[in-house]
PDB file of N, CA and C in Angstrom:
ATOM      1  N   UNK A   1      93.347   2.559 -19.194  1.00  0.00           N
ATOM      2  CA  UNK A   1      92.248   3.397 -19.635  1.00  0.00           C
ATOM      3  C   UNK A   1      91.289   2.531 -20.457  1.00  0.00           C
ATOM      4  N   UNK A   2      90.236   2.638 -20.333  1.00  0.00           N
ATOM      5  CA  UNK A   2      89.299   2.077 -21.121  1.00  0.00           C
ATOM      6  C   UNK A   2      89.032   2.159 -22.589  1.00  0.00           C
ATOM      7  N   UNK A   3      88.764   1.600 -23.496  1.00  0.00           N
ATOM      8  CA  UNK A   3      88.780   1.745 -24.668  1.00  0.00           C
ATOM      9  C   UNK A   3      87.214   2.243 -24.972  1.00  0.00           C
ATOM     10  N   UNK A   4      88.095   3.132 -25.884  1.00  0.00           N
ATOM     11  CA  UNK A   4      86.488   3.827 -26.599  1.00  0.00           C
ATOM     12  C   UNK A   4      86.617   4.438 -27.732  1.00  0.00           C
ATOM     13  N   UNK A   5      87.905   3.975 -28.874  1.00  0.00           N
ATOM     14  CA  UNK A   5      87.569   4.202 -30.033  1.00  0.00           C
ATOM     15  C   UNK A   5      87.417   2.880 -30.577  1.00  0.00           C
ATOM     16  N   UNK A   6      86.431   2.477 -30.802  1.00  0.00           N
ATOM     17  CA  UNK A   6      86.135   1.235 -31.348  1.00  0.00           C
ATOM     18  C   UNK A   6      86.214   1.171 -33.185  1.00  0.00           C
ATOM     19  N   UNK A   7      86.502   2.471 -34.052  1.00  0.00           N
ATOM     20  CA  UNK A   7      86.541   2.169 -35.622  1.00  0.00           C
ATOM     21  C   UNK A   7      86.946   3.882 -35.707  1.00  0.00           C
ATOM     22  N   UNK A   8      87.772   4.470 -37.073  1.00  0.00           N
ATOM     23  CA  UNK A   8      87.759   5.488 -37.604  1.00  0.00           C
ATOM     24  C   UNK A   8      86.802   5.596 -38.279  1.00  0.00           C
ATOM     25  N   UNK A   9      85.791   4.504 -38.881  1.00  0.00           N
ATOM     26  CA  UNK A   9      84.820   4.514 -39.471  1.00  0.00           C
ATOM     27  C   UNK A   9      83.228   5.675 -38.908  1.00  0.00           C
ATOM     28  N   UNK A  10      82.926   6.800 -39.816  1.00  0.00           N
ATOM     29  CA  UNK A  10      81.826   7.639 -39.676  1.00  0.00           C
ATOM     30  C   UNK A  10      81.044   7.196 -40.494  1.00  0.00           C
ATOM     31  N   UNK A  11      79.842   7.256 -40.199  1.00  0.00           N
ATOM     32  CA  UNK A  11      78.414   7.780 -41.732  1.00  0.00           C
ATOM     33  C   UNK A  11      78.465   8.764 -42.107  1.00  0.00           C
ATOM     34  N   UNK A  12      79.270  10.324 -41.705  1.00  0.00           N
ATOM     35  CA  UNK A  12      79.176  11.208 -42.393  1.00  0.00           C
ATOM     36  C   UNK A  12      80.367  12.283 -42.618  1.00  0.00           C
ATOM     37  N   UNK A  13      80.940  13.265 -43.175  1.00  0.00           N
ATOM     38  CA  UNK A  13      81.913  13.928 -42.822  1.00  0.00           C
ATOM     39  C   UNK A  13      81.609  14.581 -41.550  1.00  0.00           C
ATOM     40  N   UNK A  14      80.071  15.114 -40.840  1.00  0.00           N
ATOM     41  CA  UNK A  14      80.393  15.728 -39.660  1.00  0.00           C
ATOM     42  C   UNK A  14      80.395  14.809 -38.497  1.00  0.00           C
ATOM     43  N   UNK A  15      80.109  13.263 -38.389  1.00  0.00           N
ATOM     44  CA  UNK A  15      80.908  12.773 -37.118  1.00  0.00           C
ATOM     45  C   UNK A  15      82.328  12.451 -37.690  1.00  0.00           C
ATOM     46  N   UNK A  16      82.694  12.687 -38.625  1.00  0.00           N
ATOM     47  CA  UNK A  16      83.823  11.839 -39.014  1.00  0.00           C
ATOM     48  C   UNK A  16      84.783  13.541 -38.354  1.00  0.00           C
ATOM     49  N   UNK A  17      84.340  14.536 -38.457  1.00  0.00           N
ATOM     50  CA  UNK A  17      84.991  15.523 -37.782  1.00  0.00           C
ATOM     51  C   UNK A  17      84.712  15.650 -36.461  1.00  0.00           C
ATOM     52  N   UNK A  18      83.788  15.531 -35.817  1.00  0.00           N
ATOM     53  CA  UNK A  18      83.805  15.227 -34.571  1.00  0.00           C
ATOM     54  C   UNK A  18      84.591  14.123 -33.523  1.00  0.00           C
ATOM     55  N   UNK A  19      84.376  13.076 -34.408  1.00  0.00           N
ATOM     56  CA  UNK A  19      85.609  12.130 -34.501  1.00  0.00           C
ATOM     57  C   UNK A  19      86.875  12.802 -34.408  1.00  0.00           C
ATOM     58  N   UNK A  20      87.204  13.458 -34.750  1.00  0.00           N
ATOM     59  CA  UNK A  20      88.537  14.107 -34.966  1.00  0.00           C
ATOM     60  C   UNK A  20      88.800  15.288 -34.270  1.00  0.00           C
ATOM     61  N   UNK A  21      87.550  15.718 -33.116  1.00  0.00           N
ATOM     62  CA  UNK A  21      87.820  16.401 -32.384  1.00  0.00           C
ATOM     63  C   UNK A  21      88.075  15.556 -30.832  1.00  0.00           C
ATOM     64  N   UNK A  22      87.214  14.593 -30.874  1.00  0.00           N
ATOM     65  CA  UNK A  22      87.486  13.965 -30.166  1.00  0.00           C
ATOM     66  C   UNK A  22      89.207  13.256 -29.672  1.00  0.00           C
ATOM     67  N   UNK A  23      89.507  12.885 -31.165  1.00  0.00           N
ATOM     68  CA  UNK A  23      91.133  12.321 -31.081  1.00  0.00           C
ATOM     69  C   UNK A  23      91.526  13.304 -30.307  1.00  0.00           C
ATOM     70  N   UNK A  24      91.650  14.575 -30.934  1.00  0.00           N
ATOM     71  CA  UNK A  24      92.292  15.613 -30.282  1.00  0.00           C
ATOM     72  C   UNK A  24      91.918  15.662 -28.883  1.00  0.00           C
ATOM     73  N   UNK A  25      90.830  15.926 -28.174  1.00  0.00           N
ATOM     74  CA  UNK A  25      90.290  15.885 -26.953  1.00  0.00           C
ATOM     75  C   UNK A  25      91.384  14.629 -26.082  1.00  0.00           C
ATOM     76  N   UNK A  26      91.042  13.616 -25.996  1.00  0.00           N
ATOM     77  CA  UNK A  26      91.853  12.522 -25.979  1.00  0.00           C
ATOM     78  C   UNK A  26      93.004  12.151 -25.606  1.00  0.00           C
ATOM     79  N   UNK A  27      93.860  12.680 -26.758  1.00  0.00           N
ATOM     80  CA  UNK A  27      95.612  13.160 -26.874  1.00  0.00           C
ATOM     81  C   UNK A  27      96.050  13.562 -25.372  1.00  0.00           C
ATOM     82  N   UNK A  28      94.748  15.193 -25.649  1.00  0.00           N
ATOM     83  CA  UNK A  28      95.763  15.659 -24.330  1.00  0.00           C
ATOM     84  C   UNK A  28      95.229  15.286 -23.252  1.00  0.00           C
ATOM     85  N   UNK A  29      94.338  14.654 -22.880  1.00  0.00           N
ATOM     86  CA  UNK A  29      93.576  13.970 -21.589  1.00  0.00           C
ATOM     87  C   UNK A  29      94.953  12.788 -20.944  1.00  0.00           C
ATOM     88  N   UNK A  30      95.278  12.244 -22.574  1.00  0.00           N
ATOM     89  CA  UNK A  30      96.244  11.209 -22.119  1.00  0.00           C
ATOM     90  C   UNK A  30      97.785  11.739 -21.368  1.00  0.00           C
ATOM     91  N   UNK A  31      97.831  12.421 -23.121  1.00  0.00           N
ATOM     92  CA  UNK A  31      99.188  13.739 -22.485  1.00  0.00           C
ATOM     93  C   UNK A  31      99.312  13.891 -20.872  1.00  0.00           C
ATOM     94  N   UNK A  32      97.904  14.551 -20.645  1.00  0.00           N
ATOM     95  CA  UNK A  32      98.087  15.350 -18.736  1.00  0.00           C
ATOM     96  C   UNK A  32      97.104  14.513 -18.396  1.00  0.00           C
ATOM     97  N   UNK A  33      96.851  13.416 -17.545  1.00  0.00           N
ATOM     98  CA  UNK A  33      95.626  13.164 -17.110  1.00  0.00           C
ATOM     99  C   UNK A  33      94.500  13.582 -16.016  1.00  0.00           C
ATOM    100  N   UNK A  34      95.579  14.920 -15.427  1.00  0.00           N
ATOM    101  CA  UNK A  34      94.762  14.994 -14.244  1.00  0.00           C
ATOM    102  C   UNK A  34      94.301  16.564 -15.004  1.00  0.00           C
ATOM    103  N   UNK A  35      92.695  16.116 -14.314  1.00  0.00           N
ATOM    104  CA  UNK A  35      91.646  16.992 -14.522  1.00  0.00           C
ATOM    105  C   UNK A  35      91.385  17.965 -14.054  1.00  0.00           C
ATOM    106  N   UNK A  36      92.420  18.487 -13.132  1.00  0.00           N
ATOM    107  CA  UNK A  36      92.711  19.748 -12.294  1.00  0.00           C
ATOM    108  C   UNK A  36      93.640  20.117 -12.857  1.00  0.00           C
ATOM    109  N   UNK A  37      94.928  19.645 -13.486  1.00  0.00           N
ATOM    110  CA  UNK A  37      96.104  20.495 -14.119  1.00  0.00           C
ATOM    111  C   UNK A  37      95.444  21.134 -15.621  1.00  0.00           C
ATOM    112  N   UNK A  38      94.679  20.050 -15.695  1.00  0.00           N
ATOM    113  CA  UNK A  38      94.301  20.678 -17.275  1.00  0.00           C
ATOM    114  C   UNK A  38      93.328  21.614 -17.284  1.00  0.00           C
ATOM    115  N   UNK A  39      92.470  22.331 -15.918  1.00  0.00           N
ATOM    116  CA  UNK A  39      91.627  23.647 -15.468  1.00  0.00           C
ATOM    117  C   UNK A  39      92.309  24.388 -15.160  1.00  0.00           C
ATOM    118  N   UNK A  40      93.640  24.542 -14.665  1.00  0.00           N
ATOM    119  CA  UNK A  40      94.481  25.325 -14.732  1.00  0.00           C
ATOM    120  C   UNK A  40      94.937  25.536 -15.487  1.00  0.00           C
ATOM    121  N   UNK A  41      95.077  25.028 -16.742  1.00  0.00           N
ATOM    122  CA  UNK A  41      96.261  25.561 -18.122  1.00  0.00           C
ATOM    123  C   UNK A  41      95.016  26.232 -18.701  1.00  0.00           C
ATOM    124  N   UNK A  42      93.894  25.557 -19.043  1.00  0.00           N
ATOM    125  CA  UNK A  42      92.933  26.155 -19.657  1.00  0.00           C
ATOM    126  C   UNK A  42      92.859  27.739 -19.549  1.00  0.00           C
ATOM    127  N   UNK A  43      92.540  28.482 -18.984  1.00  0.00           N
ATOM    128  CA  UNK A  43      92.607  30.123 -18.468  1.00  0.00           C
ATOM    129  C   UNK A  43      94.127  30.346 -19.608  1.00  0.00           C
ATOM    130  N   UNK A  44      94.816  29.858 -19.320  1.00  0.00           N
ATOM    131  CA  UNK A  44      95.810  30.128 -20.038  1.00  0.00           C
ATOM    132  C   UNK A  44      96.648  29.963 -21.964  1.00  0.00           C
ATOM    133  N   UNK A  45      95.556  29.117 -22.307  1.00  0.00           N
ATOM    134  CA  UNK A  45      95.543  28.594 -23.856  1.00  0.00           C
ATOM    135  C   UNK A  45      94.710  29.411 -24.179  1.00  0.00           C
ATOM    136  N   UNK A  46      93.370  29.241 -23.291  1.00  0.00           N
ATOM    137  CA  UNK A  46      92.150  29.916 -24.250  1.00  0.00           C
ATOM    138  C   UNK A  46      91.775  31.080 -24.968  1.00  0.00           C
ATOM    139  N   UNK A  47      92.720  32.139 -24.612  1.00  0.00           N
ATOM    140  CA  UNK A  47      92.772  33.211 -24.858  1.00  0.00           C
ATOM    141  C   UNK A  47      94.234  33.645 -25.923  1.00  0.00           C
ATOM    142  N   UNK A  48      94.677  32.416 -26.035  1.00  0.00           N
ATOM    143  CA  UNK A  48      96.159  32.885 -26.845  1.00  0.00           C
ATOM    144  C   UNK A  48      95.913  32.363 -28.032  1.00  0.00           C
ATOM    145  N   UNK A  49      95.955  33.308 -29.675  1.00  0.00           N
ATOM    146  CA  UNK A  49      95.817  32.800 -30.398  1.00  0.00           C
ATOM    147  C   UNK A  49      97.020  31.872 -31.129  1.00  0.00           C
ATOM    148  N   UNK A  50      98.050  31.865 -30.929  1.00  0.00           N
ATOM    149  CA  UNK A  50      98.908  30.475 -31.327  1.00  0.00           C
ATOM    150  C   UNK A  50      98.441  29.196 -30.646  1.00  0.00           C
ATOM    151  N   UNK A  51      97.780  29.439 -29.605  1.00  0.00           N
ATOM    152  CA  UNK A  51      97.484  27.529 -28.947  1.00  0.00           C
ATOM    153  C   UNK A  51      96.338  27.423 -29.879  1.00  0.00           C
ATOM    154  N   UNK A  52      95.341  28.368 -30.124  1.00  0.00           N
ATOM    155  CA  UNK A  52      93.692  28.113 -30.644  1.00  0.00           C
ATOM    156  C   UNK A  52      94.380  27.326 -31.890  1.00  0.00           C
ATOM    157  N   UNK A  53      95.241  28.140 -32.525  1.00  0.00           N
ATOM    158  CA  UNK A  53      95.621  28.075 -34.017  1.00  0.00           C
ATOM    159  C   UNK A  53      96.057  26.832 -34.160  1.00  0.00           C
ATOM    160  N   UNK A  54      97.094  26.212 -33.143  1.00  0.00           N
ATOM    161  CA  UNK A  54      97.733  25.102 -33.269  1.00  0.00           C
ATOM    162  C   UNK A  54      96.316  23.739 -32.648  1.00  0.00           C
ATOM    163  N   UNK A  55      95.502  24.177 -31.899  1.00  0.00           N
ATOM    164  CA  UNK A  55      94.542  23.358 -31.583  1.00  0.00           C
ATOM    165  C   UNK A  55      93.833  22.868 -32.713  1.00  0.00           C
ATOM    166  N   UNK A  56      93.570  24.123 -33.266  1.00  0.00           N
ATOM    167  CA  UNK A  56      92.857  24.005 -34.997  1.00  0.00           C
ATOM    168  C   UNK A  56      93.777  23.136 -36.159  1.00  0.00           C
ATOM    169  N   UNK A  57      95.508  22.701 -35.829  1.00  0.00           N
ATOM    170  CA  UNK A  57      95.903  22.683 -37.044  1.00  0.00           C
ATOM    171  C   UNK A  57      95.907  21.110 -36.597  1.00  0.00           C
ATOM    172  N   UNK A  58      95.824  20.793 -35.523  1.00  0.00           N
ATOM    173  CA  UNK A  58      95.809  18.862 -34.680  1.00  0.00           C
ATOM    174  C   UNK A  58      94.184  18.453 -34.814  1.00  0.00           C
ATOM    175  N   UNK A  59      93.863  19.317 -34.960  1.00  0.00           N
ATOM    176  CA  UNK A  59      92.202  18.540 -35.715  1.00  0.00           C
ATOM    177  C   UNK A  59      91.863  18.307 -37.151  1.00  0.00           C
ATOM    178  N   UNK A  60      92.667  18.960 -37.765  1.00  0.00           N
ATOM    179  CA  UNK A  60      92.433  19.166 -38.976  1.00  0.00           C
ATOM    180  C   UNK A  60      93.515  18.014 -39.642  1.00  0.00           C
ATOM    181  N   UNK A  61      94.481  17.717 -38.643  1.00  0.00           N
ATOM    182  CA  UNK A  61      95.491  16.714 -39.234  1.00  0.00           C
ATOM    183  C   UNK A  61      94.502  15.213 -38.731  1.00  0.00           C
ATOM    184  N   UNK A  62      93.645  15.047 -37.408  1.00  0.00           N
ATOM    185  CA  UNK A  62      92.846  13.798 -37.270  1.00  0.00           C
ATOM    186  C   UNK A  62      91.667  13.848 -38.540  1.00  0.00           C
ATOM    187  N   UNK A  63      91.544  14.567 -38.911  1.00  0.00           N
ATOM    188  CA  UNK A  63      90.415  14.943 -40.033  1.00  0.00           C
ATOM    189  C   UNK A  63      91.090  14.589 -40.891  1.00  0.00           C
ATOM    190  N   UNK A  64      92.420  14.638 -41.188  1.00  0.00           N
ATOM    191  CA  UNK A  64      92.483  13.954 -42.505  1.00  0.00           C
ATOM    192  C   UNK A  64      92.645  12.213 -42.311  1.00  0.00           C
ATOM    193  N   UNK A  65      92.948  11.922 -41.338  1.00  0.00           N
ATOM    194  CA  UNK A  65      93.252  10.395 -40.546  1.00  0.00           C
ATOM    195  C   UNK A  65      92.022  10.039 -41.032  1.00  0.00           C
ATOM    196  N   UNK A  66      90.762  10.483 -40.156  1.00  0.00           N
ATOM    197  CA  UNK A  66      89.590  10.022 -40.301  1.00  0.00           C
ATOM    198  C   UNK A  66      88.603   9.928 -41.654  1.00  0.00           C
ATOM    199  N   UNK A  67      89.243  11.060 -42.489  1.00  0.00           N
ATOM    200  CA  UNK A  67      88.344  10.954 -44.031  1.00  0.00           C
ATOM    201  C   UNK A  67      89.001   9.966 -44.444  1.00  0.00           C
ATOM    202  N   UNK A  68      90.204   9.698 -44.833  1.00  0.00           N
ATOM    203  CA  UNK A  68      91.177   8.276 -45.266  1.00  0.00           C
ATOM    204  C   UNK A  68      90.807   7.053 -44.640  1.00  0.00           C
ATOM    205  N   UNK A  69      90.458   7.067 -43.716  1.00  0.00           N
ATOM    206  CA  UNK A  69      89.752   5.854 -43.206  1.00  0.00           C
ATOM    207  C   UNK A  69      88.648   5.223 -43.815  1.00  0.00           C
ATOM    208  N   UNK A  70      88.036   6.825 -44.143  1.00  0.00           N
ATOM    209  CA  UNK A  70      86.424   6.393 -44.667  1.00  0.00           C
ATOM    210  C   UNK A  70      86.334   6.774 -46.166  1.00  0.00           C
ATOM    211  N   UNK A  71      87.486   6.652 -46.663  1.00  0.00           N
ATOM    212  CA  UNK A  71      87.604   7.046 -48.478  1.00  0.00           C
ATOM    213  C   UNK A  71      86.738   8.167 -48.803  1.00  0.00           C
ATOM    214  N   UNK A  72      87.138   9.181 -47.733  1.00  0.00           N
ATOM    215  CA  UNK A  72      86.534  10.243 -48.275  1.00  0.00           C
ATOM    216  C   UNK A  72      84.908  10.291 -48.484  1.00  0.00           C
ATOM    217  N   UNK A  73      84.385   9.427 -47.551  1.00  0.00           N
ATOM    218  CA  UNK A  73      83.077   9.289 -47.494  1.00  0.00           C
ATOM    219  C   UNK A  73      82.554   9.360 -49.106  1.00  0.00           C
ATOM    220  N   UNK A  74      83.157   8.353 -50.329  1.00  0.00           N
ATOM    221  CA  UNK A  74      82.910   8.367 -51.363  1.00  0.00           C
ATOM    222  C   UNK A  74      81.492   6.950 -51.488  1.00  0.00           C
TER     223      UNK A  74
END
């Protein structure tokens, strides 16, 4: 696979969260790679609130990866 995180480093907290949606994005691309299994599960997460919830709690854990990287954008 090609590389394309080149730094945890952001200019701001909102790419530095986007950043961290991205990780997440990513994960499971790597997780499943094919782009047809993962249009099929979709219909099936999107509507359940334990996957949203747990989707929300794996971004929020790269969000803390990514502010620590960047000292809290201090």
């Amino acid at each position: 696979m090609e590389a394309w995180l080149p730094s945890l480093i952001t200019a701001t907290p909102q790419e530095g969260y986007e950043l961290a949606i991205k990780l997440s994005r990513m994960a499971v691309k790597y997780t499943q790679p094919s782009a047809e299994v993962r249009a099929q599960l979709r219909p099936v997460y999107e509507k359940d609130a334990d996957s949203l919830t747990a989707v929300s709690q794996v971004v929020a854990i790269n969000f803390q990866t990514v502010a620590a990287a960047n000292n809290y954008w201090k």
